[in-house]
C-alpha atoms as a PDB file:
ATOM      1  CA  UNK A   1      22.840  54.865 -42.059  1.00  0.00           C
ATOM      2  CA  UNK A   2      23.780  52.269 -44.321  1.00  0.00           C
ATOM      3  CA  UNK A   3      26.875  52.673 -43.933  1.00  0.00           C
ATOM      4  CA  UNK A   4      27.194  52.450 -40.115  1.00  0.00           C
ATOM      5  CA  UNK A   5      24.999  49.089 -40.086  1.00  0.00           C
ATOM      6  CA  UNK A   6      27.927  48.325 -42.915  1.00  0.00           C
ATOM      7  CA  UNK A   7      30.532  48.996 -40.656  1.00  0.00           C
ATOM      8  CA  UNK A   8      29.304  48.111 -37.220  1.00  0.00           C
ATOM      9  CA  UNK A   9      28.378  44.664 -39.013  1.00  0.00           C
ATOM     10  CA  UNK A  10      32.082  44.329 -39.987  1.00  0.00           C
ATOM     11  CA  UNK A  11      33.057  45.599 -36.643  1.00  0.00           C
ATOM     12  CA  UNK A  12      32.973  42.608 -34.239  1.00  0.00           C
ATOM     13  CA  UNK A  13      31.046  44.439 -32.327  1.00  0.00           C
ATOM     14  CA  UNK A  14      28.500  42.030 -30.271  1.00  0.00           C
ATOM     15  CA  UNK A  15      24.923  42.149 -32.124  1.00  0.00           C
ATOM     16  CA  UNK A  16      23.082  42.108 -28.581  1.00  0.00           C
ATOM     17  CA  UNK A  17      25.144  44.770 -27.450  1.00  0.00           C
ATOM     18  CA  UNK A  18      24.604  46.876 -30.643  1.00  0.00           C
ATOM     19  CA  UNK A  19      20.571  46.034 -30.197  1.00  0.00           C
ATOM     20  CA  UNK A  20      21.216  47.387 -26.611  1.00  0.00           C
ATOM     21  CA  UNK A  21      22.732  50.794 -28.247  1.00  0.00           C
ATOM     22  CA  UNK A  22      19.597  50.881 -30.844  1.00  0.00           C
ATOM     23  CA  UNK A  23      16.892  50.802 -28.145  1.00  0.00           C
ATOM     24  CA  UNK A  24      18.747  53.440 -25.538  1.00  0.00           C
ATOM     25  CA  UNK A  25      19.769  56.010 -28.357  1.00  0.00           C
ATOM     26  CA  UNK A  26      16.002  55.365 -29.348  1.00  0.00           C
ATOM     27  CA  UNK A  27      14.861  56.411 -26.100  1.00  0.00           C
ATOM     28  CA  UNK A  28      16.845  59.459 -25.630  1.00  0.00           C
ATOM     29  CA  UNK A  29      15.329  60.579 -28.969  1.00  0.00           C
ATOM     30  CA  UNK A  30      12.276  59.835 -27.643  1.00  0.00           C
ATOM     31  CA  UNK A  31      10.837  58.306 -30.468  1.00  0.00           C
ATOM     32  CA  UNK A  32       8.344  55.252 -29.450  1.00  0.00           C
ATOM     33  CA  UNK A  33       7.834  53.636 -32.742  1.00  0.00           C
ATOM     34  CA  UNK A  34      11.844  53.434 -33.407  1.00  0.00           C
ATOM     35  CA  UNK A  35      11.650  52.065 -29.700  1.00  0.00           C
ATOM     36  CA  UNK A  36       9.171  49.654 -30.766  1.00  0.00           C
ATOM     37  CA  UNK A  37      10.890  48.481 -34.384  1.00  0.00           C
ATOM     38  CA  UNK A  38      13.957  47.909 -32.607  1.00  0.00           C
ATOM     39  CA  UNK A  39      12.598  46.082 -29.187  1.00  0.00           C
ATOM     40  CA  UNK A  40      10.387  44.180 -31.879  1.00  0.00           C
ATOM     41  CA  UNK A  41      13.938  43.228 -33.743  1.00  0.00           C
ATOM     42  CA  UNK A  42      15.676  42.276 -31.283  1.00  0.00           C
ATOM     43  CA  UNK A  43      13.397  40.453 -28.745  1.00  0.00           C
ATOM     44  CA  UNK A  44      14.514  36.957 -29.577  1.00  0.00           C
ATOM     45  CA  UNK A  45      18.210  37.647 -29.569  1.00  0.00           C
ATOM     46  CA  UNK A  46      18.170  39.892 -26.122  1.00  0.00           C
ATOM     47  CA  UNK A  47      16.021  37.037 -24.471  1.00  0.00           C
ATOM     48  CA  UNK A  48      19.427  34.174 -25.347  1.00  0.00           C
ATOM     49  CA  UNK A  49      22.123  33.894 -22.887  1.00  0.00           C
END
């Protein structure tokens, strides 16, 4: 997992976006406290136009 935050880091990919991916993949595993860490992470930058 390293790795990938490595690479997607490098990537260019948008960090909200990739906060966005985080909290959906989270939810189709169904796993509420990942849900939670990553909501909890990213709550400042998703609320930022």
């Amino acid at each position: 997992m390293l790795g990938l935050e490595k690479y997607i880091a490098q990537s260019g990919l948008d960090k909200k976006l990739y906060g966005l991916i985080k909290i959906r993949a989270s939810q189709i595993n169904g796993c509420a406290y990942c849900i939670n860490m990553h909501v909890g992470c990213n709550v400042n930058r998703l609320s930022t136009t």
